[in-house]
N, C-alpha and C. Protein backbone atom coordinates (compact mmCIF):
# COMPACT_ATOMS: atom_id res chain seq x y z
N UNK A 1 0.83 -1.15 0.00
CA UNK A 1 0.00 0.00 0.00
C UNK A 1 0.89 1.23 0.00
N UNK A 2 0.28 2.10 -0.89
CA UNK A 2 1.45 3.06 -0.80
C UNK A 2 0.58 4.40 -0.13
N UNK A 3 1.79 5.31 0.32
CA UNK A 3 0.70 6.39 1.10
C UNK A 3 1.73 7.83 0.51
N UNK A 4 1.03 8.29 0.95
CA UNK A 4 1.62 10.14 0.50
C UNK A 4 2.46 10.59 1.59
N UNK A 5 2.44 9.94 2.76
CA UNK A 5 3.79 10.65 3.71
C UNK A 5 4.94 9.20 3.64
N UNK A 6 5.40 9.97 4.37
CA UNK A 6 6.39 8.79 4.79
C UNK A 6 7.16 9.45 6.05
N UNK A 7 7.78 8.11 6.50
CA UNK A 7 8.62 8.83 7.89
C UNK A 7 9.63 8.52 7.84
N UNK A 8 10.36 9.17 8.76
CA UNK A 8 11.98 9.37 8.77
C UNK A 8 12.09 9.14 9.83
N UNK A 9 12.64 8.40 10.97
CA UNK A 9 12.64 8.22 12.35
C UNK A 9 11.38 8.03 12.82
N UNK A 10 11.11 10.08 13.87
CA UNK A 10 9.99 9.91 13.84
C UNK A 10 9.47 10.96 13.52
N UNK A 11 10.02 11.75 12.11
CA UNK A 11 9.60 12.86 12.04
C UNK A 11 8.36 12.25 10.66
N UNK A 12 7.04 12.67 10.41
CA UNK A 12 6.31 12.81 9.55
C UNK A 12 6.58 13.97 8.41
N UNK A 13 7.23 13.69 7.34
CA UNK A 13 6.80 14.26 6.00
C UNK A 13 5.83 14.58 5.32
N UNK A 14 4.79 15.38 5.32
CA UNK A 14 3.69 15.49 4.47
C UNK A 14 4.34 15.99 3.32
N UNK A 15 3.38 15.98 2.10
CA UNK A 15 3.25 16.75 1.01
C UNK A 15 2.98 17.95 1.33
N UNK A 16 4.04 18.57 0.26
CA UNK A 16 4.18 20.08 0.07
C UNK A 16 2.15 20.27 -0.50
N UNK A 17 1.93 21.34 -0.12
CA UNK A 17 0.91 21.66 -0.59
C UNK A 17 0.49 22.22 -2.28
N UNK A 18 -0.72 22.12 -2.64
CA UNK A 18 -0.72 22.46 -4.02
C UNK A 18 -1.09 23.66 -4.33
N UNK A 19 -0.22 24.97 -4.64
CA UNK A 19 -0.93 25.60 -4.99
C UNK A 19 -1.31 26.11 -6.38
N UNK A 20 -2.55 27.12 -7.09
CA UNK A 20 -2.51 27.13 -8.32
C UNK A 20 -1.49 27.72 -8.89
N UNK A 21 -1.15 27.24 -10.17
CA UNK A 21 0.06 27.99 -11.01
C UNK A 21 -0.80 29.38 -11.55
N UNK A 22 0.31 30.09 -11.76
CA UNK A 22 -0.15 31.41 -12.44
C UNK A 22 -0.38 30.97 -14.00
N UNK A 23 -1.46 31.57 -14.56
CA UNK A 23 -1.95 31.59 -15.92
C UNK A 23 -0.75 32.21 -16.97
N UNK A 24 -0.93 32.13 -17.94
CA UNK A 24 -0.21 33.12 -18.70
C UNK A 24 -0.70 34.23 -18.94
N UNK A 25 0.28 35.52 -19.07
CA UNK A 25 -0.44 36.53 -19.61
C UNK A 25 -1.48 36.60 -20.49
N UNK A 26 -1.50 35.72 -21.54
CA UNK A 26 -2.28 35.87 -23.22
C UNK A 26 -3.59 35.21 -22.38
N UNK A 27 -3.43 34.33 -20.94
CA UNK A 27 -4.82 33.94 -20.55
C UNK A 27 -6.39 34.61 -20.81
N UNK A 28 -6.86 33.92 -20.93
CA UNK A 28 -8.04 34.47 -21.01
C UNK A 28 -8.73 34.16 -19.55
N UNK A 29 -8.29 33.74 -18.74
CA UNK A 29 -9.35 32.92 -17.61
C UNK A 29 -8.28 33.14 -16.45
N UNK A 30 -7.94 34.80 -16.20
CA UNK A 30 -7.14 34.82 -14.78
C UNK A 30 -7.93 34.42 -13.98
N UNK A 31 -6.78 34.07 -12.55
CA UNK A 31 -7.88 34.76 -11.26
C UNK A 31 -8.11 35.68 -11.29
N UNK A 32 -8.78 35.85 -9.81
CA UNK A 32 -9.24 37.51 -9.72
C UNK A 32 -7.89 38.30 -9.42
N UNK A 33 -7.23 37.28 -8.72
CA UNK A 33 -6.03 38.29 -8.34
C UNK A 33 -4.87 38.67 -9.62
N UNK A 34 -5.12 37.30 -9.72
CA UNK A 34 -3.87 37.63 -11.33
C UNK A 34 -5.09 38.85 -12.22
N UNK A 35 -6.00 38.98 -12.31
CA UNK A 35 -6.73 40.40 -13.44
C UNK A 35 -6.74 41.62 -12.47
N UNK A 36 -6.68 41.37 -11.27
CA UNK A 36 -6.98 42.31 -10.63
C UNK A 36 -5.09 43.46 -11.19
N UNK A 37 -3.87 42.37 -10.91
CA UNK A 37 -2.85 42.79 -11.18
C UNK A 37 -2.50 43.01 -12.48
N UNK A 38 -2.64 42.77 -13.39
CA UNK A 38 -2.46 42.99 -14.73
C UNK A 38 -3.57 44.23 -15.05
N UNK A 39 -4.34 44.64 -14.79
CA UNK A 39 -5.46 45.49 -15.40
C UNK A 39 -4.57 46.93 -14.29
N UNK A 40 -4.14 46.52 -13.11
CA UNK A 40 -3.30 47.71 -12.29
C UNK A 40 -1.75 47.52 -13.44
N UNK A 41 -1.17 46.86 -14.03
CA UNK A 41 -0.11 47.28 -14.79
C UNK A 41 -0.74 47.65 -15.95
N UNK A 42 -1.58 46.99 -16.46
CA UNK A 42 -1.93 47.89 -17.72
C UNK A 42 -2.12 49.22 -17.61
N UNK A 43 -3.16 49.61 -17.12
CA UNK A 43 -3.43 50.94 -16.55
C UNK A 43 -2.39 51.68 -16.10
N UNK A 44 -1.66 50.80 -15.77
CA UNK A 44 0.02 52.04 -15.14
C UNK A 44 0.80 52.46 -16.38
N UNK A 45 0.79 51.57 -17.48
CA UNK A 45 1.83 51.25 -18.66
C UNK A 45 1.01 52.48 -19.57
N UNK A 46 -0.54 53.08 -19.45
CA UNK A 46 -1.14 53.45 -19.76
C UNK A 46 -0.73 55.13 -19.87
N UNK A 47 -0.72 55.15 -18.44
CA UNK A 47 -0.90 56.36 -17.87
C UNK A 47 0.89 57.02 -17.82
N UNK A 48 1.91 55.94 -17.45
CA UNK A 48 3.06 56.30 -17.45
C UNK A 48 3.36 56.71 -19.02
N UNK A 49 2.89 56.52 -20.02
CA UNK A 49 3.01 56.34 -21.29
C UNK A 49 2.13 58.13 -22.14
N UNK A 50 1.39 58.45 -21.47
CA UNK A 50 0.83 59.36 -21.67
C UNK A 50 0.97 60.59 -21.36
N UNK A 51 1.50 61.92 -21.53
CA UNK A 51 1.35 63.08 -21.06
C UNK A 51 -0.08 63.64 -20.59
N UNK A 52 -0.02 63.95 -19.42
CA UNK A 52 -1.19 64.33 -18.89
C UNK A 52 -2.58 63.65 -19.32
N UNK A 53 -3.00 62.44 -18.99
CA UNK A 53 -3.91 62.02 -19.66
C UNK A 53 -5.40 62.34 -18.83
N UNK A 54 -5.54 62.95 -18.12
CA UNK A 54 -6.77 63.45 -17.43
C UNK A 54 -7.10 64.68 -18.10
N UNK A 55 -6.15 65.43 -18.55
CA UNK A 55 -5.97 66.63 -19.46
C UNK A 55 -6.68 66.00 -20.77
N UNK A 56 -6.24 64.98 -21.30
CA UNK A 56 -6.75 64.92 -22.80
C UNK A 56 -8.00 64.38 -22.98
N UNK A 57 -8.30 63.89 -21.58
CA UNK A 57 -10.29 63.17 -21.18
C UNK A 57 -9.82 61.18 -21.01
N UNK A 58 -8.80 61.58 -20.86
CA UNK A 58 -8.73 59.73 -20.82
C UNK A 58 -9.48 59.08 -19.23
N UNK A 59 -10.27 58.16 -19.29
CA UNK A 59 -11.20 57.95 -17.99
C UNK A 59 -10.35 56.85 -17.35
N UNK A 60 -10.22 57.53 -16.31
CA UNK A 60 -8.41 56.84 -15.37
C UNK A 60 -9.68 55.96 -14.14
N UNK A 61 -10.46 56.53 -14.11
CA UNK A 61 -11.38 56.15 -13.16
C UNK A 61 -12.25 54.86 -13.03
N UNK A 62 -11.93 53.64 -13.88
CA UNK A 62 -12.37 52.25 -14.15
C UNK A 62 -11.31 51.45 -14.56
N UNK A 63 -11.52 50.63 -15.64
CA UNK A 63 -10.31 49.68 -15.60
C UNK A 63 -9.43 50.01 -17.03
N UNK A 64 -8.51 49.76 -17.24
CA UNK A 64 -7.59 49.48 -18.24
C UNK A 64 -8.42 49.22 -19.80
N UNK A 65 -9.02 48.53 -19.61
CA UNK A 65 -10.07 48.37 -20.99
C UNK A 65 -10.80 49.69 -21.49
N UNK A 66 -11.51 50.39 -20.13
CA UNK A 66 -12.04 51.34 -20.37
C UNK A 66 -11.26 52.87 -20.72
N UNK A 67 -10.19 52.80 -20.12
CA UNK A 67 -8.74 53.93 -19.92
C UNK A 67 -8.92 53.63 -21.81
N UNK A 68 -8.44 51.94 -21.83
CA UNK A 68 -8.33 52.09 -23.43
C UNK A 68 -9.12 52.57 -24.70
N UNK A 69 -10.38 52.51 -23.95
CA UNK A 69 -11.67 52.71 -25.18
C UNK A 69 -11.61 54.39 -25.40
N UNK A 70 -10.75 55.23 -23.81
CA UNK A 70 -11.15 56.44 -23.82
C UNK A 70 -10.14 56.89 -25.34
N UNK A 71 -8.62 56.22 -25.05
CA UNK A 71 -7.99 56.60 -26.23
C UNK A 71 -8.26 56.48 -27.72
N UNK A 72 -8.89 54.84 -27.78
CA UNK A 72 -9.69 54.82 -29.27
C UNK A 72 -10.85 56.27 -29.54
N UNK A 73 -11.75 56.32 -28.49
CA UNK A 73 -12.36 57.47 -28.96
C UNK A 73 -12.02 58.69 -29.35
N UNK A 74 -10.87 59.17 -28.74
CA UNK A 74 -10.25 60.40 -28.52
C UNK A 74 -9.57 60.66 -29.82
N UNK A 75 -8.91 59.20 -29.86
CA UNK A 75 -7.90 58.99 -31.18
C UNK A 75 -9.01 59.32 -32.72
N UNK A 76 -10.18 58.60 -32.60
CA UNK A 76 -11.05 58.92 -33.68
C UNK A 76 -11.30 60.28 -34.29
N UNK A 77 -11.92 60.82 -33.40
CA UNK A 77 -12.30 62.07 -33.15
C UNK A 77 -10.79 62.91 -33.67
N UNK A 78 -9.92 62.92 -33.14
CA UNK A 78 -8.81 63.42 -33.73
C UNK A 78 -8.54 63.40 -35.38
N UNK A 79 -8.21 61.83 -35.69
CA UNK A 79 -7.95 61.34 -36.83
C UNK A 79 -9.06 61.81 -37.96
N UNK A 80 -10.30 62.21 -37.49
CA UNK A 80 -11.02 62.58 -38.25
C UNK A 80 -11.07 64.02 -38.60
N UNK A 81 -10.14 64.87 -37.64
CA UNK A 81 -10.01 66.28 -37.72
C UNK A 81 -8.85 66.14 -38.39
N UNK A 82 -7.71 65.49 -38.42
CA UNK A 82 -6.68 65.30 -38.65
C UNK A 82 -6.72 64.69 -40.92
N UNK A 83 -7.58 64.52 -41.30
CA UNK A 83 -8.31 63.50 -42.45
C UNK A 83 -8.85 64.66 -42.75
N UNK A 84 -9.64 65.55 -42.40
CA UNK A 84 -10.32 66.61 -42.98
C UNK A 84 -9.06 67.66 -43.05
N UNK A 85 -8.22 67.95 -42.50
CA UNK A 85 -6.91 68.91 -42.69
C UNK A 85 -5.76 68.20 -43.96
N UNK A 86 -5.75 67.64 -43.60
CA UNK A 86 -5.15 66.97 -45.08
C UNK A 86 -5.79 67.04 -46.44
N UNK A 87 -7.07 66.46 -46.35
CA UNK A 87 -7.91 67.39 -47.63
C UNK A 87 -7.89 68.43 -47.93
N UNK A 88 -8.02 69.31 -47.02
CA UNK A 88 -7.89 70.86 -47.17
C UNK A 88 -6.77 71.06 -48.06
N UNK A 89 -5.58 70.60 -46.72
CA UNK A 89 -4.19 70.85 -47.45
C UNK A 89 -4.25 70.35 -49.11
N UNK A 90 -4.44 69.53 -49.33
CA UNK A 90 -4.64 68.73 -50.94
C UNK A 90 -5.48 69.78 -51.94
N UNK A 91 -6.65 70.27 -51.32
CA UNK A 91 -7.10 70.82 -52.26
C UNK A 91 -6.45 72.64 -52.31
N UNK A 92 -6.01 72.72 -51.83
CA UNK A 92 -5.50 74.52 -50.93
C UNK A 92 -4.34 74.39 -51.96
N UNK A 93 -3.32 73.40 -52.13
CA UNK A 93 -2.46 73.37 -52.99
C UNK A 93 -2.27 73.77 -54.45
N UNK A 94 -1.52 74.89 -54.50
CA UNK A 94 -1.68 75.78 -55.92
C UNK A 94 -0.70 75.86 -57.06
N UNK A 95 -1.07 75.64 -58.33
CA UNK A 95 0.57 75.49 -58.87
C UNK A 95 0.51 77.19 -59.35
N UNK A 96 1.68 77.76 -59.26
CA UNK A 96 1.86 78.53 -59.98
C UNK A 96 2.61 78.48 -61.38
N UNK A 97 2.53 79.75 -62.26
CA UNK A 97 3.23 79.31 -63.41
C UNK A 97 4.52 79.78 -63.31
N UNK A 98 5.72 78.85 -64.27
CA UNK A 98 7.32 78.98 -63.96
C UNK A 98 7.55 78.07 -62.78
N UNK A 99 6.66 77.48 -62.37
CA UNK A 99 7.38 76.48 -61.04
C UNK A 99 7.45 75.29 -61.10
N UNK A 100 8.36 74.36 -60.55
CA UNK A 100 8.70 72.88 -61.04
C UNK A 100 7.11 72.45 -60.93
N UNK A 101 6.86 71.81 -62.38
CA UNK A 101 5.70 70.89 -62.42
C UNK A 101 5.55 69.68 -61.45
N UNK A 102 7.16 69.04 -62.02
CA UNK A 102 6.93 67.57 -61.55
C UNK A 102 7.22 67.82 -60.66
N UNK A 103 7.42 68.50 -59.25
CA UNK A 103 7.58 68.84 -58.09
C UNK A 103 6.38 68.61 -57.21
N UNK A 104 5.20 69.68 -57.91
CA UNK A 104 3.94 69.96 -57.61
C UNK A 104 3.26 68.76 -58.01
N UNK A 105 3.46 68.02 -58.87
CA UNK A 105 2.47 66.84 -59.10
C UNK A 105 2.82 65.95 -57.60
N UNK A 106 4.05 65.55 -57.46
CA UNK A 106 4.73 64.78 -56.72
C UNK A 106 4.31 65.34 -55.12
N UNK A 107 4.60 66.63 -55.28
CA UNK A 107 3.62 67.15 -53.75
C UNK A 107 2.21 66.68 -53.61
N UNK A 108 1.31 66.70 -54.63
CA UNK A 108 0.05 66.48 -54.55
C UNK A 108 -0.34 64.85 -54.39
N UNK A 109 0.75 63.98 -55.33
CA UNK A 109 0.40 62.75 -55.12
C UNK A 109 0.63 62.08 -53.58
N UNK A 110 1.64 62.70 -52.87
CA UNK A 110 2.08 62.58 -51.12
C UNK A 110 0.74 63.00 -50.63
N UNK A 111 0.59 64.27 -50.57
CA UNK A 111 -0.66 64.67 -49.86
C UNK A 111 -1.91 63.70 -50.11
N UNK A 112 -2.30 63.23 -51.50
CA UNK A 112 -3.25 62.66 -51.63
C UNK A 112 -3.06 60.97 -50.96
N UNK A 113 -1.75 60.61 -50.88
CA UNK A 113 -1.72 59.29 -50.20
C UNK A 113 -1.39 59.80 -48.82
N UNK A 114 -1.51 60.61 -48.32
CA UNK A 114 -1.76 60.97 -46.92
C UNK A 114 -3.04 60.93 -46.23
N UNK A 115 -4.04 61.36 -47.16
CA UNK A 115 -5.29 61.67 -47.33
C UNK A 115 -6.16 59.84 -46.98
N UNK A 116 -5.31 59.20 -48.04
CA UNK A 116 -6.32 57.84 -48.05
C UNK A 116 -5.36 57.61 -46.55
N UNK A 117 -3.95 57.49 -46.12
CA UNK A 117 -3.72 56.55 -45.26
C UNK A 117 -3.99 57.09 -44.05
N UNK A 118 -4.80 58.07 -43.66
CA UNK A 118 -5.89 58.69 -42.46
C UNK A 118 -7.02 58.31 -42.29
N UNK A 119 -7.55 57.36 -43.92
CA UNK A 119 -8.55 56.63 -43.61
C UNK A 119 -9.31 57.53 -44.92
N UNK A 120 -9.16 58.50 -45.58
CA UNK A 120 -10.02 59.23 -46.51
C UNK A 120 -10.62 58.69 -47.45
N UNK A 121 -11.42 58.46 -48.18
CA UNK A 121 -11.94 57.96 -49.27
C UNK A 121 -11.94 58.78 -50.45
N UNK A 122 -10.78 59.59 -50.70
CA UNK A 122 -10.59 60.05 -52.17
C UNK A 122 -10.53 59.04 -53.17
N UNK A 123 -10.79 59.14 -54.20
CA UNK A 123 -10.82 58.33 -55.57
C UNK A 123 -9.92 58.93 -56.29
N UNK A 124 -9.57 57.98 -57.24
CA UNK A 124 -8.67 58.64 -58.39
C UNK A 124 -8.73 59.69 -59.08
N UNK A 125 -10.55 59.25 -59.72
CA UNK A 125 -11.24 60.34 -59.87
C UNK A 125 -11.23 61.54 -59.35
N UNK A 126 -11.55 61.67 -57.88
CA UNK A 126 -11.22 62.69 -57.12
C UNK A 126 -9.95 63.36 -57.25
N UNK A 127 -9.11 62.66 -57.48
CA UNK A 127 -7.86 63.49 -57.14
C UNK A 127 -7.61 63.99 -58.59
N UNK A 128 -7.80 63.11 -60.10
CA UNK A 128 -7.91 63.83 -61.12
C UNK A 128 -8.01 65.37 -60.71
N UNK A 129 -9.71 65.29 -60.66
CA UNK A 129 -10.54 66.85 -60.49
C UNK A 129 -9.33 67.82 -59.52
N UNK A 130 -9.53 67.47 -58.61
CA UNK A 130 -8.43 67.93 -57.67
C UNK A 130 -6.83 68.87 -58.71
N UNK A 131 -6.31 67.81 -59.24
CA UNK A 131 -5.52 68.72 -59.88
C UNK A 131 -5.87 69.65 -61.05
N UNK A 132 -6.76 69.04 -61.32
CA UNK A 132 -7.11 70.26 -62.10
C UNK A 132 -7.72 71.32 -62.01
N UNK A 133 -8.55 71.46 -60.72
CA UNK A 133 -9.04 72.37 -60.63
C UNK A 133 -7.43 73.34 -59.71
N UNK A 134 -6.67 72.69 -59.51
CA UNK A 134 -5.60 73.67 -58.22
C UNK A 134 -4.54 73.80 -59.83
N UNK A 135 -4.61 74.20 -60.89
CA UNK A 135 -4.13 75.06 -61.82
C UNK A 135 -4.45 75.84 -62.03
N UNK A 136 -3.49 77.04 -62.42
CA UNK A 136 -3.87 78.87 -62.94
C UNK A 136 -4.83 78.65 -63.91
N UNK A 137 -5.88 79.94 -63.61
CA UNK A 137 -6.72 80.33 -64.64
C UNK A 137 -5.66 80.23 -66.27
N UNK A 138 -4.62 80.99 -66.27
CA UNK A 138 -4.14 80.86 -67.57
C UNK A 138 -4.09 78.85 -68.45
N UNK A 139 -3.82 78.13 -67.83
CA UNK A 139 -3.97 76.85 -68.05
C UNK A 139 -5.50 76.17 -68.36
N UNK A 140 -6.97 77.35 -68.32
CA UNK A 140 -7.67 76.83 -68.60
C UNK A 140 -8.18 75.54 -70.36
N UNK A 141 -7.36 76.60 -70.85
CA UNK A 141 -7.53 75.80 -72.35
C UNK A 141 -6.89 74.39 -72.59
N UNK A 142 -6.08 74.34 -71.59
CA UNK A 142 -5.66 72.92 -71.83
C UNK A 142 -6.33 71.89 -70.83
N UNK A 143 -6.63 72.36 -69.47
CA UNK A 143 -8.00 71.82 -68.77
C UNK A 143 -9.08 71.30 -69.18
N UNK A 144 -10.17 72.31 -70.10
CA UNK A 144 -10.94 72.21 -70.74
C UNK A 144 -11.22 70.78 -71.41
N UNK A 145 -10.03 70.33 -72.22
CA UNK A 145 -10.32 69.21 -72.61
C UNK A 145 -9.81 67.82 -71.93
N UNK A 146 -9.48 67.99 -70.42
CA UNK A 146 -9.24 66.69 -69.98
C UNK A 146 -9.93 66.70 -68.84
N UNK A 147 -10.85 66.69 -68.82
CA UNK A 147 -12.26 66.48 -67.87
C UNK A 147 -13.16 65.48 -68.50
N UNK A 148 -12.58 64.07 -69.46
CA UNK A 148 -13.51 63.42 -70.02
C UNK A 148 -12.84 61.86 -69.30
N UNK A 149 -13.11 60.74 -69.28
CA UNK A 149 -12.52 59.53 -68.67
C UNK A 149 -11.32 59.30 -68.36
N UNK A 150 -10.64 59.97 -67.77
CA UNK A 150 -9.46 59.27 -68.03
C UNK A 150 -8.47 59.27 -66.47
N UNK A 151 -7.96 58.50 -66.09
CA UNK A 151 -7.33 58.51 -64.84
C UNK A 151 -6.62 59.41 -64.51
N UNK A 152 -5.91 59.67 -62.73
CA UNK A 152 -5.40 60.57 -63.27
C UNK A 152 -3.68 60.53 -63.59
N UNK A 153 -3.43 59.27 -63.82
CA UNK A 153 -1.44 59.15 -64.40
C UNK A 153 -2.28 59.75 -65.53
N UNK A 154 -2.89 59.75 -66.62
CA UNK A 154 -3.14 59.60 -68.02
C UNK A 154 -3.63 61.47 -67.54
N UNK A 155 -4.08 61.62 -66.82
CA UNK A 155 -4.79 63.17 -67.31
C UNK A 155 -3.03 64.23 -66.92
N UNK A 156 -2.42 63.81 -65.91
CA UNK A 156 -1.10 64.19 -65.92
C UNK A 156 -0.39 64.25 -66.84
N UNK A 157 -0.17 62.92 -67.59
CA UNK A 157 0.64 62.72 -68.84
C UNK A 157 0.42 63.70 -70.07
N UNK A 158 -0.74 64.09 -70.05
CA UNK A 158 -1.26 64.78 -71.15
C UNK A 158 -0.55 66.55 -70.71
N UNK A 159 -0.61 66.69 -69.34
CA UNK A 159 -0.71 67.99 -69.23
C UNK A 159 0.82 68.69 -70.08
């Protein structure tokens, strides 16, 4: 018969006791104590990471998830002011005459892939129009006729 202690003279050996192992981080199923501690480092990694974040509306006042949702919102709201200023900038952009062309095309094509990677939904199309309308009145006659299908490498090429 076998048993779980054993003796030594006459001292009794029990078994070490069992306790639970810690989860892994990527867990999905802490304890309370292991979430209770990770949601206090998140939240610290949060806040240490941030300049003044009570200043910018971040809600310090619940948990780490929520601290986080404050930044997605904040971040939106930004990015969307931030997406409308870049358009601006894109369309505000003026060529004058005597000034490097392929300069100004090359400025406009940055700005316009600035534009989509903020999240914008300009079209090709769009950005066609776009350059053509941000040319001098004197350039109208050659405008005039490339406002009909055509992309805009091909409405460039022509100019």
């Amino acid at each position: 018969m076998t048993s779980n202690t054993s003796t030594l003279g006459k001292a009794t050996i029990l078994p070490a006791p069992v306790t639970p192992t810690e989860t892994p981080w990527s867990s999905t199923l802490p304890s309370l104590k292991e979430w209770t501690n990770r949601n206090a480092w998140t939240m610290g990694l949060l806040l240490f990471n941030t300049k003044d974040a009570v200043g910018r509306g971040i809600n310090i006042d619940g948990t780490a998830a929520e601290a986080w949702q404050s930044y997605i919102d904040i971040y939106e709201n930004a990015s969307g002011m931030a997406r409308q200023n870049t358009v601006q900038d894109l369309r505000n952009t003026l060529y004058t005459n005597h000034t490097d062309f392929d300069l100004f095309i090359t400025t406009l094509r940055k700005k316009f892939s600035n534009v989509n990677a903020l999240g914008g939904k300009l079209t090709d199309e769009d950005f066609k129009l776009i350059i053509l309308n941000v040319l001098p009145q004197s350039w109208d006659l050659v405008v005039a006729g490339l406002y009909r299908n055509m992309n805009s490498a091909e409405t460039i090429s022509r100019l």
